[in-house]
Protein backbone atom coordinates (compact mmCIF):
# COMPACT_ATOMS: atom_id res chain seq x y z
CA UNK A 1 0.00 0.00 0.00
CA UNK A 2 0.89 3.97 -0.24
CA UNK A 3 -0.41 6.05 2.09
CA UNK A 4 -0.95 9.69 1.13
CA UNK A 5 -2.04 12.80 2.86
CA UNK A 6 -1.24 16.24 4.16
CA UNK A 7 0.50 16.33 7.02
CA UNK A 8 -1.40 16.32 10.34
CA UNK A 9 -3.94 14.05 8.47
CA UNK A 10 -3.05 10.77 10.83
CA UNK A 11 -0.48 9.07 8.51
CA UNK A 12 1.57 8.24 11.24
CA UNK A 13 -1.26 7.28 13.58
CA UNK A 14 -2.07 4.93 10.40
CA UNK A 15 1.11 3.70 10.26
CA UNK A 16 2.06 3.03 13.69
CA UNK A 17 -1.89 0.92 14.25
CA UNK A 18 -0.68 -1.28 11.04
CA UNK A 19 2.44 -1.86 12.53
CA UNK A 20 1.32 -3.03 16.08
CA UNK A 21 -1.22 -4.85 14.33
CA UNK A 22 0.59 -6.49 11.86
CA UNK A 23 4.10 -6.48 13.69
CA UNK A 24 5.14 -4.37 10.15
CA UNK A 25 8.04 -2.37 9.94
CA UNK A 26 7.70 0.92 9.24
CA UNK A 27 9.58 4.29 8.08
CA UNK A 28 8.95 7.77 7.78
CA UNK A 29 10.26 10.20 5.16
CA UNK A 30 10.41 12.90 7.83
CA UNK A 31 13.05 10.92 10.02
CA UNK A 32 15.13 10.47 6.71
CA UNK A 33 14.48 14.54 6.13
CA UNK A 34 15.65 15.40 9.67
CA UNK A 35 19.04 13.73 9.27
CA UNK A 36 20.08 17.45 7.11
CA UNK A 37 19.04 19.02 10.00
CA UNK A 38 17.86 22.75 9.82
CA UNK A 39 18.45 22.96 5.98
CA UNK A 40 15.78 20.49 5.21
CA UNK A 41 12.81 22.95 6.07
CA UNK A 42 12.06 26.33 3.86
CA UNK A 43 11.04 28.96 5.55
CA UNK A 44 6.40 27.89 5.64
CA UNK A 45 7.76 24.66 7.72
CA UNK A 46 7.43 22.54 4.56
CA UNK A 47 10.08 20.12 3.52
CA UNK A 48 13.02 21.69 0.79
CA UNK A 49 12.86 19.91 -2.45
CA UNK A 50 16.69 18.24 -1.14
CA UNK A 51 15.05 16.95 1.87
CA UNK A 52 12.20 15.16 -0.29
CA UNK A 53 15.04 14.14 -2.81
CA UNK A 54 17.07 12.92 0.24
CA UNK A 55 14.48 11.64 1.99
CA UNK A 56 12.38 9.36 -0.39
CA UNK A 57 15.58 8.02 -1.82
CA UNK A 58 17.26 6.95 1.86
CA UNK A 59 13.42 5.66 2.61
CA UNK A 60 12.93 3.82 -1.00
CA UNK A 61 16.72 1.82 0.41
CA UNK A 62 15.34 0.87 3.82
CA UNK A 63 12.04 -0.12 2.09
CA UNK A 64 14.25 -2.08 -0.43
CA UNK A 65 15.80 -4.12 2.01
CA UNK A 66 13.05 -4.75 4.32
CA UNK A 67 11.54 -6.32 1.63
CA UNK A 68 14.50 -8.18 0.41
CA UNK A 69 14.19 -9.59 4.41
CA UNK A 70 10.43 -10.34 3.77
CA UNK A 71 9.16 -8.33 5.79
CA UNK A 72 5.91 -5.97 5.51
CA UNK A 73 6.93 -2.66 5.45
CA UNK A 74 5.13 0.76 6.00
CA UNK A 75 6.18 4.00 4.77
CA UNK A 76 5.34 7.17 5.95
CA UNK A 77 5.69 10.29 3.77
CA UNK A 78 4.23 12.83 1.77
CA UNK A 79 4.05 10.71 -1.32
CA UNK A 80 2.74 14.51 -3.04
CA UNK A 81 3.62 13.42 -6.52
CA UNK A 82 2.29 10.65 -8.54
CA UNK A 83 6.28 9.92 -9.61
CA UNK A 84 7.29 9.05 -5.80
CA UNK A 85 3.90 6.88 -5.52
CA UNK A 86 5.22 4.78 -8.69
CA UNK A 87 8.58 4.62 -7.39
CA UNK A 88 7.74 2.78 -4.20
CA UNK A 89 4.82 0.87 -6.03
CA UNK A 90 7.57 -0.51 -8.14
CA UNK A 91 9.88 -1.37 -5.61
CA UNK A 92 7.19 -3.51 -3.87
CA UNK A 93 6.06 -4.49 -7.51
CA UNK A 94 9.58 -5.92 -7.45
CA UNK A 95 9.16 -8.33 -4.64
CA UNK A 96 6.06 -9.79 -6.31
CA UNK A 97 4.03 -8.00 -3.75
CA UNK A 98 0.49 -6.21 -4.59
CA UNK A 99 -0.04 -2.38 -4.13
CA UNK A 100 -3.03 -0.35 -3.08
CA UNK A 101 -2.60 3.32 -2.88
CA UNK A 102 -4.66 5.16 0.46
CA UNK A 103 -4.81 8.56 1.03
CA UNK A 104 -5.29 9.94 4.58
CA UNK A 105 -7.73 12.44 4.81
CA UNK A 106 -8.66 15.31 6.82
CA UNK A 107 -9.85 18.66 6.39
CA UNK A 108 -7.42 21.90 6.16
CA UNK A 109 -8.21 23.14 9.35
CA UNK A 110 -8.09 19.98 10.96
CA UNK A 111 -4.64 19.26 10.16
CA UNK A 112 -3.61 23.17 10.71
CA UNK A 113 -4.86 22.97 14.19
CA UNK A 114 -3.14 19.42 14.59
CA UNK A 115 0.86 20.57 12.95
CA UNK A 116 0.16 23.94 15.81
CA UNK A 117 -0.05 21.42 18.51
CA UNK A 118 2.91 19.41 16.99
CA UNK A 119 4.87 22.55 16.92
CA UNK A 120 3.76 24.19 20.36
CA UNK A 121 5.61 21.18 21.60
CA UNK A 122 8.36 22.02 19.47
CA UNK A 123 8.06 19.21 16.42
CA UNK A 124 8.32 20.99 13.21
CA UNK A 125 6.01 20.94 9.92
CA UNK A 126 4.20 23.25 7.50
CA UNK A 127 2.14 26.50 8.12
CA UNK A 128 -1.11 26.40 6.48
CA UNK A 129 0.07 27.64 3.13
CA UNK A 130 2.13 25.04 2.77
CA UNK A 131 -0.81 22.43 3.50
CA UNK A 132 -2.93 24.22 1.32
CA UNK A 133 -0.26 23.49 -1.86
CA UNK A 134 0.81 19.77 -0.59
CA UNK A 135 -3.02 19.15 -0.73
CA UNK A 136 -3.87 20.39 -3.83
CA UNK A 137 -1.19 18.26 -5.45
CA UNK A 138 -3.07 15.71 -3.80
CA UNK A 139 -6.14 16.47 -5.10
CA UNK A 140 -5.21 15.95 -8.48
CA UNK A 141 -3.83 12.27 -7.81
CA UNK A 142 -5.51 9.59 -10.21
CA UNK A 143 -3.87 6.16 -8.60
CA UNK A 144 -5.73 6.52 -5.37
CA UNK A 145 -7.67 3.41 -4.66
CA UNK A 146 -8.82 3.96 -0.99
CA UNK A 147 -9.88 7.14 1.02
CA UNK A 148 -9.88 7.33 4.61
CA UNK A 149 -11.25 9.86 6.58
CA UNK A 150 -9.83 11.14 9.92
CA UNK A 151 -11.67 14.22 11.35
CA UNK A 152 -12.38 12.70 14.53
CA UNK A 153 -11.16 10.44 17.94
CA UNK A 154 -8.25 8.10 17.66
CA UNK A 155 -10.86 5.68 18.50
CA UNK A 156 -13.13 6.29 15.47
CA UNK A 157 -9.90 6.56 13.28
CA UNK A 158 -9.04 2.85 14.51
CA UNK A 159 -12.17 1.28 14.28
CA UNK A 160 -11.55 2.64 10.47
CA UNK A 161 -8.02 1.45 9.99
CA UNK A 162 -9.04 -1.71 11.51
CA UNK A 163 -11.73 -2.16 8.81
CA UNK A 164 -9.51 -1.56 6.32
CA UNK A 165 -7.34 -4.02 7.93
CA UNK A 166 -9.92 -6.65 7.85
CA UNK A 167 -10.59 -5.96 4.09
CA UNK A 168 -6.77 -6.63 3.63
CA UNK A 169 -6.65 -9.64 5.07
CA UNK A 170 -9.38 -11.02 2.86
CA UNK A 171 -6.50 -10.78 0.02
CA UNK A 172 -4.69 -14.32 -0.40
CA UNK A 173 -0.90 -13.70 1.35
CA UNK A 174 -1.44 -10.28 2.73
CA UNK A 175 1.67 -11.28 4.99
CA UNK A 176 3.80 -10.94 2.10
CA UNK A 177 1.74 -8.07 0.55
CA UNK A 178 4.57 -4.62 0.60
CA UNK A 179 2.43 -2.13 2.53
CA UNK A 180 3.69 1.57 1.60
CA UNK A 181 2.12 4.31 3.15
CA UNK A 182 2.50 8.40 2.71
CA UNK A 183 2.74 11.46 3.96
């Protein structure tokens, strides 16, 4: 799977509930972006363009040889442009494993108010601006099979990951299945 969606949309909340349930391993695109330090945000909080270069190429490795190791594998990251959603569908395409694209979604205000909290506690991430833009691009994305919604409790927001979950597991060797998802 890849996982899309603006940031403070729950991609990581996603992520981490597929991973305890699952026992998947899982990496982010904003760990890989943090390792350039203070460089690797422009001045709205977004990521630079060499911190998405740097990021989704150290992230597409560690995906690479998770799967080499058989292992599901969850990705976290923006995934804003159709090109990084077909590079990571082909790596797990590679391993003979199937690939359904998710987006995360939320409203605009939603996941302004969440990235405030996230930096009142000093995390970093985008103003709303930048939201605005990285959600527009996702707007226009054609290879998005399943939407989920996340405008309310973590509860609610499991119970829906959970279903989706269930769904999965209807599909013959979902253990091997490459699960990808984005932020």
């Amino acid at each position: 799977m890849i996982v899309c969606g603006i940031p403070g949309a729950g991609k990581s909340t996603f992520a981490l509930r597929m991973a305890d349930r699952w026992g998947a391993v899982s990496f982010a695109s904003e760990t890989f972006a943090e390792q350039l330090g203070d460089p690797a945000r422009t001045k709205s909080g977004d990521l630079s363009k060499e911190a998405i270069l740097h990021a989704y190429a150290a992230m597409g490795a560690a995906v690479t040889h998770s799967l080499a190791a058989n292992k599901l594998v969850v990705a976290v990251g923006s995934f804003r442009s159709e090109e990084q959603r077909s590079r990571f569908r082909d790596i797990a395409t590679n391993f003979g494993a199937s690939v359904t694209t998710v987006r995360i979604n939320c409203s605009i205000n939603t996941a302004t108010q969440r990235i405030q909290s996230r930096r009142a506690i000093g995390e970093r991430g985008p103003n709303e601006e930048a939201i605005i833009q990285i959600n527009g691009t996702l707007d226009r994305a054609t290879d998005v099979e399943v939407v989920l919604t996340n405008e309310s409790t973590f509860e609610e927001f499991y119970r829906k990951i959970d279903a989706l979950i269930q769904g999965l597991n209807a599909i013959p060797n979902v253990e091997s299945a490459a699960t990808i998802y984005g932020t």
